[in-house]
N, C-alpha and C. Protein backbone atom coordinates (compact mmCIF):
# COMPACT_ATOMS: atom_id res chain seq x y z
N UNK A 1 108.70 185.92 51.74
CA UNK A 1 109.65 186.85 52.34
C UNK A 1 109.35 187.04 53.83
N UNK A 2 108.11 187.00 54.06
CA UNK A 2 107.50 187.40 55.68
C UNK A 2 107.94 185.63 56.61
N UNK A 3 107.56 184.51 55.87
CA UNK A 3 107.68 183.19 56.90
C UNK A 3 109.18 182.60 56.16
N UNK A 4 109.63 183.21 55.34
CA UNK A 4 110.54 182.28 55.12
C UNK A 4 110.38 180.72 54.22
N UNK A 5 111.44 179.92 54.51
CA UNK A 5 110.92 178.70 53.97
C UNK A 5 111.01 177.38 54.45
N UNK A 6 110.04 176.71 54.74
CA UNK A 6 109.78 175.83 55.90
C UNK A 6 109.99 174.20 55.23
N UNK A 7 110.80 173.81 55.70
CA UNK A 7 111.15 172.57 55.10
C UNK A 7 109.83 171.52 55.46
N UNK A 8 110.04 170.25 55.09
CA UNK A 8 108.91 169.61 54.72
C UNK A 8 109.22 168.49 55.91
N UNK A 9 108.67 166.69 55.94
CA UNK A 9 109.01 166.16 56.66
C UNK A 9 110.49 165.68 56.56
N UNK A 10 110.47 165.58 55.56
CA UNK A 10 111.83 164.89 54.66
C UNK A 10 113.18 165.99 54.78
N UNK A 11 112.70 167.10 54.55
CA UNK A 11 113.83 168.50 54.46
C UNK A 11 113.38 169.21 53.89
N UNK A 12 114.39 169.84 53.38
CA UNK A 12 114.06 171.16 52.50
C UNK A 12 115.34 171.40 51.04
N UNK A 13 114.19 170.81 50.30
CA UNK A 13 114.59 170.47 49.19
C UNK A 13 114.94 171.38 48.01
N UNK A 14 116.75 171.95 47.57
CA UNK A 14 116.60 172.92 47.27
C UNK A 14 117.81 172.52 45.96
N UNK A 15 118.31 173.57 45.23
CA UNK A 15 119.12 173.09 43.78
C UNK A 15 120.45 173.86 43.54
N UNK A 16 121.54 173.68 43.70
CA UNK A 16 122.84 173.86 43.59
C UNK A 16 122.85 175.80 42.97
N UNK A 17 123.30 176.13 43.07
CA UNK A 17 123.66 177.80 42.60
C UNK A 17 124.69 177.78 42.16
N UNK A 18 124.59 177.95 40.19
CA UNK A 18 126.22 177.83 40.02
C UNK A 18 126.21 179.16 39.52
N UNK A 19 125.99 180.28 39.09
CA UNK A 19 126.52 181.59 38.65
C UNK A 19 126.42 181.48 37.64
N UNK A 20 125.47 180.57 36.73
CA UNK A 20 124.79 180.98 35.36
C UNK A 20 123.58 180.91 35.16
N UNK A 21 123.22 182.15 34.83
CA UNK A 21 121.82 183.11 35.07
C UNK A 21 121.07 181.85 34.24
N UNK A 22 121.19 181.73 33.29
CA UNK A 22 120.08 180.55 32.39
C UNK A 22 119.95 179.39 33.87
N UNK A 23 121.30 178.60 33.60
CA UNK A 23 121.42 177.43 34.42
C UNK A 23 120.35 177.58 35.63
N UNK A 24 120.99 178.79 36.74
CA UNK A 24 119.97 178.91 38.39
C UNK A 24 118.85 179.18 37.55
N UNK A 25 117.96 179.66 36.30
CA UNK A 25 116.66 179.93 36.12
C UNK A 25 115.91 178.93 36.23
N UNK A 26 116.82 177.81 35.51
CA UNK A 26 116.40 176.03 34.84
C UNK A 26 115.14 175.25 35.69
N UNK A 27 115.60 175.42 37.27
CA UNK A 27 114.37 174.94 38.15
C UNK A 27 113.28 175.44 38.24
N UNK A 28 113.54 176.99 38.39
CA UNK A 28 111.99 177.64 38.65
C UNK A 28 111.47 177.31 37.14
N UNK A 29 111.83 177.36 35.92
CA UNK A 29 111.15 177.40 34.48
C UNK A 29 110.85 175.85 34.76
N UNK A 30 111.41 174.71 35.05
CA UNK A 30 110.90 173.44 34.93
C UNK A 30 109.63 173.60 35.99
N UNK A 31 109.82 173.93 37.40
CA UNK A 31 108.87 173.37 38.11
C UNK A 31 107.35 174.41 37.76
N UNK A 32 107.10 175.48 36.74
CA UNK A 32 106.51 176.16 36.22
C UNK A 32 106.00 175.68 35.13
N UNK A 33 106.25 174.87 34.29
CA UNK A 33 106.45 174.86 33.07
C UNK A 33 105.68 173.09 33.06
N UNK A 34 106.04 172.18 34.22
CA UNK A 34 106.02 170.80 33.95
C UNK A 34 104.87 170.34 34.04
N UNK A 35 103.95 171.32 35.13
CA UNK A 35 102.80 170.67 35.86
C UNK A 35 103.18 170.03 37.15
N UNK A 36 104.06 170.14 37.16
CA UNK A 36 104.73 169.56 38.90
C UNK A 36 103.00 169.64 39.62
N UNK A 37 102.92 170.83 40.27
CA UNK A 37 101.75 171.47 41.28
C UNK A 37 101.06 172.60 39.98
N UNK A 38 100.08 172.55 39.49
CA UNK A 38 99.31 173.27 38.53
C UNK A 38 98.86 174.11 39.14
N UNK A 39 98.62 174.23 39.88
CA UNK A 39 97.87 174.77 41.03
C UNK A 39 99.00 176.23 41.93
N UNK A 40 100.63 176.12 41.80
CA UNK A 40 101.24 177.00 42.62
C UNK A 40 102.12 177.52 41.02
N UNK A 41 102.81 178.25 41.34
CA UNK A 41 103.97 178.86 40.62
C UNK A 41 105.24 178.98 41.68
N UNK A 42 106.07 178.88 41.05
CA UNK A 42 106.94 178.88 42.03
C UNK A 42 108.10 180.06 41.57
N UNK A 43 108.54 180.90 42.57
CA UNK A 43 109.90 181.45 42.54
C UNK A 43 110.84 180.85 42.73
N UNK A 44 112.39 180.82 42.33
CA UNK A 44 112.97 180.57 42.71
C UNK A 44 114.01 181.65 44.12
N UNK A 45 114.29 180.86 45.25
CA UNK A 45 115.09 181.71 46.12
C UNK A 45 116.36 181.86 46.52
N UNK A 46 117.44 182.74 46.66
CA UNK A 46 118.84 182.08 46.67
C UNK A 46 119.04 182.82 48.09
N UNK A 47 119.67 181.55 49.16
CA UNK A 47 120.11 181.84 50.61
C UNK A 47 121.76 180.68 50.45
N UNK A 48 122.28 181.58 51.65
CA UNK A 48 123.01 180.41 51.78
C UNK A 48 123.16 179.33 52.63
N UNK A 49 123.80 178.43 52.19
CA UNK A 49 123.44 177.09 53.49
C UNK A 49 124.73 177.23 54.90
N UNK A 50 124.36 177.48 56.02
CA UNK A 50 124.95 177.61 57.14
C UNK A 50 125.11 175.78 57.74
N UNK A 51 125.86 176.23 58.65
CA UNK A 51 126.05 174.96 59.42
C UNK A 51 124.99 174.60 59.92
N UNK A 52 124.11 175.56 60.22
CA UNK A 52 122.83 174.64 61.34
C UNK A 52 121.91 173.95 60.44
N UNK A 53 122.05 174.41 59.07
CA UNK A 53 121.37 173.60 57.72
C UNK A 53 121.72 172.10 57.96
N UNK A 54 122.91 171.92 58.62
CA UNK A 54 123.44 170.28 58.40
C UNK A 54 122.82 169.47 59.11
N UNK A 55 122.21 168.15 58.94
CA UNK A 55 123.13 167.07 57.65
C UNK A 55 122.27 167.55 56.70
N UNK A 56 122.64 167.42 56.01
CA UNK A 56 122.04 167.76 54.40
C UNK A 56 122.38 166.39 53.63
N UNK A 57 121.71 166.36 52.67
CA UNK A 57 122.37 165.40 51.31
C UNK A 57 122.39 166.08 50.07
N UNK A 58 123.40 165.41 49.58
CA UNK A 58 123.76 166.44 47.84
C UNK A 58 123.55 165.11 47.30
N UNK A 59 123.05 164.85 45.96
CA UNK A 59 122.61 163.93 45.19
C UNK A 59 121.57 164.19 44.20
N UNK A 60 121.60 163.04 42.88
CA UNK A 60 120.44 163.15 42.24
C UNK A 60 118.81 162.77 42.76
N UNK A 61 118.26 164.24 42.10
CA UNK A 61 117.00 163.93 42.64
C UNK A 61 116.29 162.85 42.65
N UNK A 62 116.40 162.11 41.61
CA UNK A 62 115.66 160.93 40.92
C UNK A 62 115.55 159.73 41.65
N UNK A 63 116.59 159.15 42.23
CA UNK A 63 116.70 158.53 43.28
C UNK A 63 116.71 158.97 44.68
N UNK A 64 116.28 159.92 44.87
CA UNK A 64 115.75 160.59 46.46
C UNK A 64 114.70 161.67 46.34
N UNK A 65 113.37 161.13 45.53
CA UNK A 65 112.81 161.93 45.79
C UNK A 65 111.66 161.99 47.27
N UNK A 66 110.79 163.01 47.32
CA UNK A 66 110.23 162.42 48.74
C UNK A 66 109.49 161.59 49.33
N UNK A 67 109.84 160.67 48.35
CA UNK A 67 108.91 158.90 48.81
C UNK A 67 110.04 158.09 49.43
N UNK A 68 111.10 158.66 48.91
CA UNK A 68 112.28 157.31 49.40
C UNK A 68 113.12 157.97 50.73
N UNK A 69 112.98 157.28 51.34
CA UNK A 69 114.27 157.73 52.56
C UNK A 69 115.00 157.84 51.96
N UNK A 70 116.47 158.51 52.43
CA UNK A 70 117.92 158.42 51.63
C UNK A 70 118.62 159.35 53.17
N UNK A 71 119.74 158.94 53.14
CA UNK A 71 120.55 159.33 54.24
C UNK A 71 121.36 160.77 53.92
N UNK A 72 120.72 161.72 55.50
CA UNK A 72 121.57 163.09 55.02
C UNK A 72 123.40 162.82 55.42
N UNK A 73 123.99 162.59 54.65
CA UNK A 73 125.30 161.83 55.19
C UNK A 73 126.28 163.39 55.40
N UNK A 74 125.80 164.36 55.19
CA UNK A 74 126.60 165.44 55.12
C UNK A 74 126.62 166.11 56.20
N UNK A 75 127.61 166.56 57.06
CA UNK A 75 127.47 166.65 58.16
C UNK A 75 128.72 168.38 58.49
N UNK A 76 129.10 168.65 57.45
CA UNK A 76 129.58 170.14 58.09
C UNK A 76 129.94 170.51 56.48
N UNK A 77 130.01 172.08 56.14
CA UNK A 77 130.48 172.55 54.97
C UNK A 77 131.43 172.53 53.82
N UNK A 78 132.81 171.87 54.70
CA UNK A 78 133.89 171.37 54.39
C UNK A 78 133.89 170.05 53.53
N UNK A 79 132.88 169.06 54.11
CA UNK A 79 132.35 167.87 53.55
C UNK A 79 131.74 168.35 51.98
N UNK A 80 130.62 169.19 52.75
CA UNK A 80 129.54 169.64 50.94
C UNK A 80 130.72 170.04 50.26
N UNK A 81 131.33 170.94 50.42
CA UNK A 81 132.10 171.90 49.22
C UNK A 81 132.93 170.26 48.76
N UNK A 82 133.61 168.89 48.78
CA UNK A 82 134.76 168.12 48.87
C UNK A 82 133.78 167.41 48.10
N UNK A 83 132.39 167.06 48.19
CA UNK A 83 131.43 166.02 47.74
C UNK A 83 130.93 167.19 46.32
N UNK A 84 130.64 168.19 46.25
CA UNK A 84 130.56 169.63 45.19
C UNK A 84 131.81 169.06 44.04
N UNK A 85 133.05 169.51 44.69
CA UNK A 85 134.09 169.48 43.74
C UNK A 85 134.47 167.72 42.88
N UNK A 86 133.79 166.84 43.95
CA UNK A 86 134.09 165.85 43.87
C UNK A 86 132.96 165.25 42.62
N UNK A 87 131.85 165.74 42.61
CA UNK A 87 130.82 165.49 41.54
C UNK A 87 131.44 166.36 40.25
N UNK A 88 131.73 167.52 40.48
CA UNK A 88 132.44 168.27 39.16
C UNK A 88 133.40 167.32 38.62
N UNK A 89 134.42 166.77 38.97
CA UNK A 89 135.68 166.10 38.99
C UNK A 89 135.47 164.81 38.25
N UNK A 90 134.70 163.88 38.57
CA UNK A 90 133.64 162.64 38.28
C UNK A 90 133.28 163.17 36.94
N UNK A 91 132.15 164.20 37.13
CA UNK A 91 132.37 164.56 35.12
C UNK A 91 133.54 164.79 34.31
N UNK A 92 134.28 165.71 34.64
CA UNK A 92 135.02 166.26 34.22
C UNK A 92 135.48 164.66 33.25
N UNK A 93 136.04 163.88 34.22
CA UNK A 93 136.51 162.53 33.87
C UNK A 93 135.87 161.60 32.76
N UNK A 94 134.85 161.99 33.05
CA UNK A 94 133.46 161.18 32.24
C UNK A 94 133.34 161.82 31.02
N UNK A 95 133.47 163.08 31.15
CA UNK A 95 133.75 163.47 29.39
C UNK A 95 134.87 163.30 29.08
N UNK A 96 136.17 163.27 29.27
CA UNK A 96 137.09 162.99 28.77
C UNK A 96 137.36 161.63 27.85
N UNK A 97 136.76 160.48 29.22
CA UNK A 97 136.54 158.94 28.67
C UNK A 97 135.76 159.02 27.50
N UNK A 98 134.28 159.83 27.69
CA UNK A 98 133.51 159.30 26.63
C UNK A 98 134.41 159.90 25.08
N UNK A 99 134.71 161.10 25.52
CA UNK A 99 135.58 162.38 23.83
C UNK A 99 136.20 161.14 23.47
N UNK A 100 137.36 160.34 24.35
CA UNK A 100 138.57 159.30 23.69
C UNK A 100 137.91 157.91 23.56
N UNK A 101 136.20 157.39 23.97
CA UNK A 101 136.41 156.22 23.79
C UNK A 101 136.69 155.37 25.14
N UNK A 102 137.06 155.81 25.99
CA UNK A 102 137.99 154.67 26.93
C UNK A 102 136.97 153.87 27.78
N UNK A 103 135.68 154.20 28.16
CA UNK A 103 134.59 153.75 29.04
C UNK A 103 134.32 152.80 28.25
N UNK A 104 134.01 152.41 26.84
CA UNK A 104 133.22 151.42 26.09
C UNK A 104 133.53 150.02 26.75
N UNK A 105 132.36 149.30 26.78
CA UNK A 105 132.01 148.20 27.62
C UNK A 105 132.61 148.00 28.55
N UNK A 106 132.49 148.56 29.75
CA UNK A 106 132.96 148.47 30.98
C UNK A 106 131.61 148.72 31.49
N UNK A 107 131.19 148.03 32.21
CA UNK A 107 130.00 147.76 33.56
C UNK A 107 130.14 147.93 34.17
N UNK A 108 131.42 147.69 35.33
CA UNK A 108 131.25 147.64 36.64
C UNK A 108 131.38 149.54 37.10
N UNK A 109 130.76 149.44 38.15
CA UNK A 109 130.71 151.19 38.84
C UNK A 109 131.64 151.46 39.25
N UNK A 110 132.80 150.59 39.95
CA UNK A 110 133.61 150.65 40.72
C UNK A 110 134.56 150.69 39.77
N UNK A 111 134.96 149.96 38.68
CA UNK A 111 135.99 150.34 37.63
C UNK A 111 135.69 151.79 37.00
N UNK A 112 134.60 151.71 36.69
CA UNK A 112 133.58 153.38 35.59
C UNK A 112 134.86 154.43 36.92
N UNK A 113 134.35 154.16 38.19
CA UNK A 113 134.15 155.34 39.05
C UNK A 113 136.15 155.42 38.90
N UNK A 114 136.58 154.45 38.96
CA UNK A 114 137.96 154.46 39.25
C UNK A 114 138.79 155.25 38.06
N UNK A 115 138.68 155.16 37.46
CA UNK A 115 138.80 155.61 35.47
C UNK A 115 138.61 157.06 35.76
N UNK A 116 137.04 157.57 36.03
CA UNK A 116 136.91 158.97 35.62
C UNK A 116 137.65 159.64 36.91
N UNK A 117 138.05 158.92 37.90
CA UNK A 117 139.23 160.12 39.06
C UNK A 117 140.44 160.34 38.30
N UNK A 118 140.69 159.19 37.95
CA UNK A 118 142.37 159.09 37.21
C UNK A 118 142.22 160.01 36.15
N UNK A 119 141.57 159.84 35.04
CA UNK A 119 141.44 160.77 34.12
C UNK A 119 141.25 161.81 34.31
N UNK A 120 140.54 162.66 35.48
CA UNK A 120 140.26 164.16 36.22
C UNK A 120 141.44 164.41 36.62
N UNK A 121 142.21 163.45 37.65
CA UNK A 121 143.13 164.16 38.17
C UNK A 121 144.88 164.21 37.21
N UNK A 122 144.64 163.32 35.98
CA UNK A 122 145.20 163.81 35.24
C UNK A 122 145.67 164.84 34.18
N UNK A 123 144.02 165.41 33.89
CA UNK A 123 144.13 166.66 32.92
C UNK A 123 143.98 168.12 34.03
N UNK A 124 143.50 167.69 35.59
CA UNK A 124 144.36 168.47 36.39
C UNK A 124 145.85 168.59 36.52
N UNK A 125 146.25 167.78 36.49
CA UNK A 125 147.98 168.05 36.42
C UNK A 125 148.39 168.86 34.95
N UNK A 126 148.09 167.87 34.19
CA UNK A 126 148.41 168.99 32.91
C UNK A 126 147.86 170.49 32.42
N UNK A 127 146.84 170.44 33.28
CA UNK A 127 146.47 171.77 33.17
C UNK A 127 145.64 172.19 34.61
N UNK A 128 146.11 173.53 35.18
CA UNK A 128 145.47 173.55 36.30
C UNK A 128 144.22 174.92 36.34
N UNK A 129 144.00 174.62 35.38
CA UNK A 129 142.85 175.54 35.03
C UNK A 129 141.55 174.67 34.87
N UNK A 130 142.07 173.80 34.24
CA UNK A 130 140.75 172.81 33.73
C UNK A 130 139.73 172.29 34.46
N UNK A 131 139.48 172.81 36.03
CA UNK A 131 137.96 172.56 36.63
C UNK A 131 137.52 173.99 36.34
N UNK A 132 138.41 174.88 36.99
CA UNK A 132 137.99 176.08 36.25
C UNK A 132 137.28 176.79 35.46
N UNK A 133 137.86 176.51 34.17
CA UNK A 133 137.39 176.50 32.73
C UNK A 133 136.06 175.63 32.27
N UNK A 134 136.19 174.82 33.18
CA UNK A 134 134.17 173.67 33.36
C UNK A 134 133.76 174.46 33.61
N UNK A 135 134.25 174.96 35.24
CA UNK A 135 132.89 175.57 35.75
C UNK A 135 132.24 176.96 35.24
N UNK A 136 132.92 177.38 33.84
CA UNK A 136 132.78 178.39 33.79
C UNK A 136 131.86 177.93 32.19
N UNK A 137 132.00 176.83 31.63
CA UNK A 137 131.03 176.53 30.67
C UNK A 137 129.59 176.04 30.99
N UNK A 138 128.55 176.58 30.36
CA UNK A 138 127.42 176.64 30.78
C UNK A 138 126.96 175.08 30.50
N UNK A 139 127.57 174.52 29.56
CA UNK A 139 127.32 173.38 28.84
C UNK A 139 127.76 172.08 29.88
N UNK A 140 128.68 172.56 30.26
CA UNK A 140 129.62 171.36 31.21
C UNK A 140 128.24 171.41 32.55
N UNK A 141 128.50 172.55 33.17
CA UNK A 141 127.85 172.78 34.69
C UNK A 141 126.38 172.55 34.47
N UNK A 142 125.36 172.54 33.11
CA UNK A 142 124.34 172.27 32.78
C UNK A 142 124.26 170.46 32.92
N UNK A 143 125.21 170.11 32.35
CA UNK A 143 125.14 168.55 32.09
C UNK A 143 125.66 168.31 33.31
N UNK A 144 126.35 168.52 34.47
CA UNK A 144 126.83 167.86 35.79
C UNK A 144 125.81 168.05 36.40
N UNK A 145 125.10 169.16 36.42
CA UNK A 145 123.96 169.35 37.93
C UNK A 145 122.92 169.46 37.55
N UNK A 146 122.45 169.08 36.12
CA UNK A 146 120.81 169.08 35.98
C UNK A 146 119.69 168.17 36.67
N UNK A 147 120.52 167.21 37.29
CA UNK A 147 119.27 166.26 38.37
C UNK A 147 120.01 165.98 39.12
N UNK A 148 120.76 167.34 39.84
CA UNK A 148 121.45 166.82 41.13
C UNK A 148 120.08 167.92 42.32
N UNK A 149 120.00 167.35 43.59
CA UNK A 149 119.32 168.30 44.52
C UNK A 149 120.27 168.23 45.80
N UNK A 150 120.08 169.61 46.49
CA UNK A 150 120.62 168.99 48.11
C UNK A 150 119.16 169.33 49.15
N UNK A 151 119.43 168.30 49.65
CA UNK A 151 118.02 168.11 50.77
C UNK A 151 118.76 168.79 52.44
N UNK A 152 118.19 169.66 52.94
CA UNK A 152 118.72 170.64 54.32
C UNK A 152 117.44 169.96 55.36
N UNK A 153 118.29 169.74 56.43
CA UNK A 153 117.28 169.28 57.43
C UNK A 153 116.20 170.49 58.42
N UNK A 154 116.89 171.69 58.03
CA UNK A 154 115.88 172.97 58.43
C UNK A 154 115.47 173.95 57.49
N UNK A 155 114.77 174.52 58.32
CA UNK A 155 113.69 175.67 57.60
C UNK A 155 115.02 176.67 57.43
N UNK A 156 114.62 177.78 56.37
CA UNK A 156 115.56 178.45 56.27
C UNK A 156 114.65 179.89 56.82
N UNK A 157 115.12 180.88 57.59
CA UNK A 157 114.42 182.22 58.51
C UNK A 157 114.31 182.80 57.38
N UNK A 158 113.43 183.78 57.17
CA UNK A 158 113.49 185.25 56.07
C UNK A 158 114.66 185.94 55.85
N UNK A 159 115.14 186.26 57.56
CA UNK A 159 116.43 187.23 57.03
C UNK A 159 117.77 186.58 56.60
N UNK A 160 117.61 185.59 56.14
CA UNK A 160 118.65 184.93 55.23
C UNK A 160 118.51 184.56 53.72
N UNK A 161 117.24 184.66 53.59
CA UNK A 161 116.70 184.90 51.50
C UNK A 161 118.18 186.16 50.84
N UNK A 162 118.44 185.74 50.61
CA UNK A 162 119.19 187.23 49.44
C UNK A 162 118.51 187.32 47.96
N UNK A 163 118.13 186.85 47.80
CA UNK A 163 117.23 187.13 46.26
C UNK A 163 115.97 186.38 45.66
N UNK A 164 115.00 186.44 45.40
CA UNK A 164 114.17 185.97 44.61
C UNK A 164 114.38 185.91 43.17
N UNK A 165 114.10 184.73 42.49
CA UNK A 165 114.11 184.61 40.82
C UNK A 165 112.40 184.24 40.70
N UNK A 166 111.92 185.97 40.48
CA UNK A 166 110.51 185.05 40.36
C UNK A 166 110.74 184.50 38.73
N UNK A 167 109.58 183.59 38.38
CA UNK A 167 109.13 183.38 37.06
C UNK A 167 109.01 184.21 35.75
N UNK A 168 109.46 184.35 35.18
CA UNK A 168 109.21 184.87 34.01
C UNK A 168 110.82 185.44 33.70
N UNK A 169 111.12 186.54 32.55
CA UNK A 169 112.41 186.90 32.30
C UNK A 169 112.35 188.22 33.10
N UNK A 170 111.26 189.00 33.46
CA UNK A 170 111.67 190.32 34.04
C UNK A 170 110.99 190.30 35.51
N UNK A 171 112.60 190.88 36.33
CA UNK A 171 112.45 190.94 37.90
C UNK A 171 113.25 192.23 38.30
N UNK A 172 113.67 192.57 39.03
CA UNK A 172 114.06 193.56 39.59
C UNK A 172 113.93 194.68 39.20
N UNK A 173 114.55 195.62 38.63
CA UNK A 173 114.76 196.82 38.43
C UNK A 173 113.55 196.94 37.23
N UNK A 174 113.57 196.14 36.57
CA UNK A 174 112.18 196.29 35.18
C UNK A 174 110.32 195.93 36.26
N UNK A 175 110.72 195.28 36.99
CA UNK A 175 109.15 195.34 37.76
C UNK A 175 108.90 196.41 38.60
N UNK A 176 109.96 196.93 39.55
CA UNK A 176 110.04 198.55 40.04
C UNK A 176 109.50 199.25 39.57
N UNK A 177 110.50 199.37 37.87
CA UNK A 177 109.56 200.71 36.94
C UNK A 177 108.46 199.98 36.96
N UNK A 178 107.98 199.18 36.24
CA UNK A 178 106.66 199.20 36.08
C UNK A 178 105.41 199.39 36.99
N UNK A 179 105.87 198.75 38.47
CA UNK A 179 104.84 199.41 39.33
C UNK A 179 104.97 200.89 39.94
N UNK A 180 106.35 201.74 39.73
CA UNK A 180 106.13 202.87 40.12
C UNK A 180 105.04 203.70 38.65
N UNK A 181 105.42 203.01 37.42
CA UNK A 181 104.75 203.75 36.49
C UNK A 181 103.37 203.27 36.07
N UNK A 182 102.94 202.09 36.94
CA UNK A 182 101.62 201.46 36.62
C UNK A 182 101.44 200.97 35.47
N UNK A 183 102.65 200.71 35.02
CA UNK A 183 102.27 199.60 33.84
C UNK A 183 102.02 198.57 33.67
């Protein structure tokens, strides 16, 4: 809270915020839980990303983690939020194919990728609720962004933290009482 959080050589490597309390817990309980660093615990922190954050990259971690270069190709907010909706959209599609069947033996990425737009932006037309209604299932937004990261090319200041998720299930108002009552 006093230095803030200081990105690394690579950036500052941080995990999508979708507005389900389990889901935003998911990182701090993995990187706690895995042995990542045995040695730290980690909170999780929620700020938001400003323009001077940019370029950034949004992507899966797995293939960019901090051994591999990978290009921050993101370059203003308008972009993230279009590349955001655009990864939602991509699933959205991808479950549809897999529910009916339609992906089976198809290889190429460029056909896969072509398929799940058409199919997104079709059960958008028929229904214009239906990113909506994803983003509001824990199940959908769990399976789209569980190994996605975005990498920020700066440190983020203190007075831009808005919340800590420390570790464990009780934070705010239940750790208060307990240290005003010394429990």
């Amino acid at each position: 809270m006093k230095n803030g959080i200081r990105k690394s050589k690579k950036g500052l490597f941080c995990f999508p915020l979708t507005g389900h309390k389990h889901l935003d817990k998911w990182w701090v309980n993995f990187f706690n839980q895995c042995g990542v660093r045995e040695r730290k615990k980690y909170n999780g922190i929620v700020f938001r990303i400003k323009k001077e954050d940019l370029p950034a990259y949004f992507g899966h971690w797995i293939g960019a983690t901090n051994r591999h270069d990978f290009k921050k190709e993101i370059t203003d907010l308008k972009s993230f939020g279009k590349q955001y909706r655009e990864t939602l959209l991509w699933r959205m599609g991808e479950e549809i194919a897999r529910a009916n069947n339609l992906d089976n033996e198809i290889y190429d990425y460029e056909i896969i990728d072509k398929l799940y737009s058409v199919l997104a932006d079709k059960e958008i037309m028929s229904n214009a609720s239906a990113l909506t209604d994803r983003r509001n299932s824990i199940d959908f937004m769990s399976y789209t962004l569980y190994d996605y990261q975005i990498v920020l090319s700066n440190s983020i200041s203190p007075d831009r933290i808005i919340k800590v998720m420390p570790q464990g299930n009780e934070f705010g108002r239940v750790l208060r009482q307990k240290k005003k009552y010394g429990l």
